[in-house]
Protein backbone atom coordinates (compact mmCIF):
# COMPACT_ATOMS: atom_id res chain seq x y z
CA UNK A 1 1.25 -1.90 0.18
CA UNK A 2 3.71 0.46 -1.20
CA UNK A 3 5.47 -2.84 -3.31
CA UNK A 4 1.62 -3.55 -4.71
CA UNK A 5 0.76 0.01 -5.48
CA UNK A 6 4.55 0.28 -7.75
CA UNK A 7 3.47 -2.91 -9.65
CA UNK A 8 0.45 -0.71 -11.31
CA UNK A 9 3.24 0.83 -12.74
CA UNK A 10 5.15 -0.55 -15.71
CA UNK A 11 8.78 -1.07 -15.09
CA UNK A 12 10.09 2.61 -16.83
CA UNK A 13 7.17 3.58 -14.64
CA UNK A 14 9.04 2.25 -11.68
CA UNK A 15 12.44 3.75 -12.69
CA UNK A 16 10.75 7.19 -13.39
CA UNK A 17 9.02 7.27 -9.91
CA UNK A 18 11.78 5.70 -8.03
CA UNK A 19 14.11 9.00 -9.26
CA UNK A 20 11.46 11.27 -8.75
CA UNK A 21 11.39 10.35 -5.28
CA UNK A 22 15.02 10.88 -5.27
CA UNK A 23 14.47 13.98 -6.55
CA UNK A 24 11.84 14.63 -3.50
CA UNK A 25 14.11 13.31 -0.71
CA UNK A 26 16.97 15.85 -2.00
CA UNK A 27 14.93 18.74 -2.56
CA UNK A 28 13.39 18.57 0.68
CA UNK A 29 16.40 19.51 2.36
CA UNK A 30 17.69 23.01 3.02
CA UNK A 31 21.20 23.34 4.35
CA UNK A 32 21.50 20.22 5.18
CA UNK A 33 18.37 19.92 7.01
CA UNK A 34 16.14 17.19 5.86
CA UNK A 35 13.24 18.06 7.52
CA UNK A 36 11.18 18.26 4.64
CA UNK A 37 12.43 15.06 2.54
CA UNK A 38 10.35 12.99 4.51
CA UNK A 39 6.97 14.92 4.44
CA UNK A 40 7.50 15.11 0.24
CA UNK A 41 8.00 11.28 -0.36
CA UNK A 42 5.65 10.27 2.21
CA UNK A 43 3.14 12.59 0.60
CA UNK A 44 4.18 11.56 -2.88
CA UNK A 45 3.51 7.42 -1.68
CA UNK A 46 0.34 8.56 0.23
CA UNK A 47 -0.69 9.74 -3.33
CA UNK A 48 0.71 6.24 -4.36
CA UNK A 49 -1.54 3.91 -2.63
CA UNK A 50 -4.53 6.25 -3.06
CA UNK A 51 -4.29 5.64 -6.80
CA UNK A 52 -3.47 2.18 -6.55
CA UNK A 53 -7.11 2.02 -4.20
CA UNK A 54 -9.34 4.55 -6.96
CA UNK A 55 -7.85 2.17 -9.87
CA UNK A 56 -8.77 -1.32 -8.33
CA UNK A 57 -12.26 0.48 -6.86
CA UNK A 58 -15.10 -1.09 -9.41
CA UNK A 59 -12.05 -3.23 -11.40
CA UNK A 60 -14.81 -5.52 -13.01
CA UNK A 61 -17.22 -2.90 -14.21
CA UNK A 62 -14.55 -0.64 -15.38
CA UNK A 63 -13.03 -3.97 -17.66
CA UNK A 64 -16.63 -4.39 -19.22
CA UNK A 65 -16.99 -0.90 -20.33
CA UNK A 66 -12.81 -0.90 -21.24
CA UNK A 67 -11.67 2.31 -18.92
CA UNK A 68 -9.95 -0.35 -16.49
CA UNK A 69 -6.33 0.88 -17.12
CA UNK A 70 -3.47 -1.28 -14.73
CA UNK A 71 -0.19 -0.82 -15.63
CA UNK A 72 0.79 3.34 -16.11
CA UNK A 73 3.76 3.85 -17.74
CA UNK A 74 6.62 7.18 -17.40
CA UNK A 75 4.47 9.87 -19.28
CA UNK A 76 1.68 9.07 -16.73
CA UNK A 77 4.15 9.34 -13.73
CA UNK A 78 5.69 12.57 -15.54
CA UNK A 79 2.24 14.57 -15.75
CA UNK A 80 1.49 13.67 -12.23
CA UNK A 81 4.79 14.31 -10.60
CA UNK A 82 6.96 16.70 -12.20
CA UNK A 83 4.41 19.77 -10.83
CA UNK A 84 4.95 18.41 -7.17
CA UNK A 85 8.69 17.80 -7.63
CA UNK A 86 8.95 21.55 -9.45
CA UNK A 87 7.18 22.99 -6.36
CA UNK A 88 9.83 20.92 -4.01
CA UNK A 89 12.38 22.73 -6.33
CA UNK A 90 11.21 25.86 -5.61
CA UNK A 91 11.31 25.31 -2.03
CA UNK A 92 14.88 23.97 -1.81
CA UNK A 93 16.09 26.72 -3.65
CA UNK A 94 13.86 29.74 -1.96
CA UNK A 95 13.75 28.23 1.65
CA UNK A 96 9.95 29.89 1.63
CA UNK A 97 7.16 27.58 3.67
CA UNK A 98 4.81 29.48 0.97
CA UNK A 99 5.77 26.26 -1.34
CA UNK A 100 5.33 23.61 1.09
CA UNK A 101 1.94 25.06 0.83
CA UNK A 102 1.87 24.49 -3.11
CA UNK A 103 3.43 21.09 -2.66
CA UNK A 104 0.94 20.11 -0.21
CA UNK A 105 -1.43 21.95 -2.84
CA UNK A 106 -0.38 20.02 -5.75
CA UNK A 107 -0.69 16.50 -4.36
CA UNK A 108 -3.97 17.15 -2.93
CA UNK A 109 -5.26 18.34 -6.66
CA UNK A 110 -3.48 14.96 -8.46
CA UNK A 111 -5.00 12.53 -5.50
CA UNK A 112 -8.43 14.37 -6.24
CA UNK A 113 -8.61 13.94 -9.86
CA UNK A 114 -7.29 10.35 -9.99
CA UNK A 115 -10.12 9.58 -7.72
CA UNK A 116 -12.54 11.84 -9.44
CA UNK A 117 -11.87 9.99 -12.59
CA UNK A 118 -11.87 6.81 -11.46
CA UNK A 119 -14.12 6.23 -8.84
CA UNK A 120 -16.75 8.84 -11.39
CA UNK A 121 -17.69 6.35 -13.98
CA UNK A 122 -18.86 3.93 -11.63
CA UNK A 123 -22.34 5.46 -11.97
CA UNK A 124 -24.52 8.08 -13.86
CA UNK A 125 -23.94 9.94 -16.88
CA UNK A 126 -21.01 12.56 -16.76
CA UNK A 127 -21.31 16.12 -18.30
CA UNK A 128 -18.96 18.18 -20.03
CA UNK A 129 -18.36 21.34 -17.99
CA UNK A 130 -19.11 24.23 -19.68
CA UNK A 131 -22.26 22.83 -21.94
CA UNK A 132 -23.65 20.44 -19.64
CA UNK A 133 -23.97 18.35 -22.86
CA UNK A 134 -24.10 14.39 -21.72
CA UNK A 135 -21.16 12.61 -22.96
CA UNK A 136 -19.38 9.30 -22.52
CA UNK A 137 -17.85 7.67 -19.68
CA UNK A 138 -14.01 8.68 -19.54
CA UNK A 139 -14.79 11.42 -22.25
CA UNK A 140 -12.22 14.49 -20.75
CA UNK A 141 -14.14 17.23 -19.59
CA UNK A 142 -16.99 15.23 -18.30
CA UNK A 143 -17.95 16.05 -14.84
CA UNK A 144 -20.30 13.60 -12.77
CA UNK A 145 -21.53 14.15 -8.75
CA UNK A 146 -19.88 10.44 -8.14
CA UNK A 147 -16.49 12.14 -9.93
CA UNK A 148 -16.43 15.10 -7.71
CA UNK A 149 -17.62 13.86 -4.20
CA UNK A 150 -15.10 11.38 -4.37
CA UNK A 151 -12.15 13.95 -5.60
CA UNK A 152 -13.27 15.76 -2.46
CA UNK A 153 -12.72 12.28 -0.62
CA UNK A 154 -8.83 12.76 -1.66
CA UNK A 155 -8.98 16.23 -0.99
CA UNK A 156 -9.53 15.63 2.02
CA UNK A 157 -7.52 12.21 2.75
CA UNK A 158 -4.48 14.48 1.57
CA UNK A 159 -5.35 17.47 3.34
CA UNK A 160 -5.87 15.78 6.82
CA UNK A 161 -2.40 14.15 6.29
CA UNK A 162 -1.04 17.41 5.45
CA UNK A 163 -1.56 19.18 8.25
CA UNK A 164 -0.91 16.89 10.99
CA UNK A 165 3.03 15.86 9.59
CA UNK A 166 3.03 19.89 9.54
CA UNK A 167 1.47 20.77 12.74
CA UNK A 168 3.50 18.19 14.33
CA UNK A 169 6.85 19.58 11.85
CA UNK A 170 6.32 23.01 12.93
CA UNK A 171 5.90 22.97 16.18
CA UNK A 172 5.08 26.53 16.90
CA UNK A 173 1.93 26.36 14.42
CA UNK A 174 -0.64 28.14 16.04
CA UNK A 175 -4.63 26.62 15.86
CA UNK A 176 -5.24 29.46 13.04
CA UNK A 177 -2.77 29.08 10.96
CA UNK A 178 -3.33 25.01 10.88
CA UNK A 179 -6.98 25.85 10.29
CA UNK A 180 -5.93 28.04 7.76
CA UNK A 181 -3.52 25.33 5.95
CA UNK A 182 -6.10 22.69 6.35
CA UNK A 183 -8.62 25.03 4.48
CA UNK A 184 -6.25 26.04 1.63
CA UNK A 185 -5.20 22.54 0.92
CA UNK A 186 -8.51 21.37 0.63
CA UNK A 187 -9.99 23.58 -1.55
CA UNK A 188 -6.99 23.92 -3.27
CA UNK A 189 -6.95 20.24 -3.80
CA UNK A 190 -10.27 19.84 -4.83
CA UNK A 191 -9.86 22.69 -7.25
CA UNK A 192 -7.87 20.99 -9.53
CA UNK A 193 -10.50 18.52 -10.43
CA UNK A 194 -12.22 21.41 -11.75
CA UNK A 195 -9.07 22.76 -13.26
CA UNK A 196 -8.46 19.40 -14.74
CA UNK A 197 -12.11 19.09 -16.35
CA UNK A 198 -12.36 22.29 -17.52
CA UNK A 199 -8.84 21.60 -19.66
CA UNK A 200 -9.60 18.09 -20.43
CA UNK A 201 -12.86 20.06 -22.52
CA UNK A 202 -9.95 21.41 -24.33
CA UNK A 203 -8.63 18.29 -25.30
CA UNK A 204 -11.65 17.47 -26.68
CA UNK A 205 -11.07 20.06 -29.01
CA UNK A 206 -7.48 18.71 -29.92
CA UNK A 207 -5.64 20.88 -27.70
CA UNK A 208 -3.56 19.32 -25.14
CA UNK A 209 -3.27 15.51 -24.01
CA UNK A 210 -4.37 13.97 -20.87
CA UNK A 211 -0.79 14.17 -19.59
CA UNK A 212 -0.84 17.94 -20.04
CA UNK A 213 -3.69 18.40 -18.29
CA UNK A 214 -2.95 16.72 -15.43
CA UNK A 215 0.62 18.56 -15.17
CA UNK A 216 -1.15 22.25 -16.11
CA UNK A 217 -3.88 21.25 -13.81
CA UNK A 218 -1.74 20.75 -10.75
CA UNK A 219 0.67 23.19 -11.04
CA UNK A 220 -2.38 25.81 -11.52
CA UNK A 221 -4.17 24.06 -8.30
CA UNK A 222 -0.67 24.55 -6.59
CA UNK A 223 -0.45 28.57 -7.13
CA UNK A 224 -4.22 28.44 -6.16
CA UNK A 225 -3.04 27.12 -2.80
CA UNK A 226 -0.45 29.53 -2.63
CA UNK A 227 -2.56 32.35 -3.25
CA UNK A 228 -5.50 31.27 -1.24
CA UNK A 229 -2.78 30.92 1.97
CA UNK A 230 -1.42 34.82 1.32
CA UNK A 231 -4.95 35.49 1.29
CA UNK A 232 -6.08 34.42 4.39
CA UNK A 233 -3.29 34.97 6.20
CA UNK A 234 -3.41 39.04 5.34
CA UNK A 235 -6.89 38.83 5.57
């Protein structure tokens, strides 16, 4: 699965995700301990395969209306993983569980939005956020019920993941606090198809690509995670 989902990448694609998971494995350690590494790459191919599904979801209709896009190439692996990989950075260097939190965060938010986008022009009209104006399908900024039940779908597909590797990785996790990650994840996660739309209206108005809103997108949906967790946790 993980060999099929690389080969909708394009072979600098491959290169570019292969070092980012480098990056991932290294940055997950602290002091030598590794405990992390694997719950950032697994997360990272999790996010993988879940593209690879949204993509190949409705292949044939999305050819005859030409939004069927296979092969992704580096920038598209850039936008989506350099916010994960910065938040891994700023857990190896800070030691603080706070960014495991905006990892977590992050990928839930990319996972959401690739499905949101994908799996949303399968069926009714999309509408641009803020005027509600009916645009085209695959116009950025366009929102649709399809698009954001089935970003919530990979919300939640990410979240559940989440917080059983952590549960099970911090063993001393009490049945609050995992309620508490599972909730900030999620609506984290699905936040940043909202975050996502509501820049992608931007584009529209030549400002920004689609590659800088996904990356501004996710790293915003990360410190939204981040925030939410102080939040409830001092609440």
């Amino acid at each position: 699965m993980v060999q099929r989902t690389l080969l909708t990448l394009d072979y600098k694609g491959i290169v570019a995700a292969l070092l980012l998971g480098v990056g991932f494995f290294v940055f997950g350690s602290k002091s030598g301990n590794y405990t992390f590494s694997a719950f950032f790459v697994l997360s990272m191919v999790l996010f993988l395969i879940l593209s690879a599904i949204a993509t190949k979801i409705g292949k044939s209709y999305k050819k005859n209306i030409h939004l069927y896009e296979y092969k992704r190439g580096v920038k598209n692996v850039l936008s989506n993983g350099l916010a994960p990989l910065a938040m891994s950075i700023l857990f190896y260097f800070s030691g603080s569980f706070l960014f495991i939190i905006g990892f977590s965060s992050v990928v839930a938010a990319i996972s959401a939005d690739k499905f949101s986008s994908e799996i949303g022009v399968l069926n009714g009209k999309p509408r641009l956020i803020f005027s509600m104006k009916k645009v085209k399908k695959g116009t950025s900024g366009g929102i649709s019920a399809l698009g954001l039940s089935a970003g919530l779908v990979a919300s939640i597909a990410i979240t559940i993941f989440s917080a059983i590797y952590l549960y099970f990785l911090l063993s001393t996790t009490s049945a609050v606090v995992l309620a508490i990650i599972f909730l900030t994840i999620l609506i984290s996660g699905f936040s940043g198809t909202i975050i996502d739309s509501i820049f992608g209206y931007f584009e529209n108005k030549g400002i920004g690509t689609k590659h800088t809103t996904n990356f501004i997108a996710s790293m915003l949906a990360g410190f939204v995670g981040m925030l939410l967790f102080l939040a409830f946790i001092l609440a």
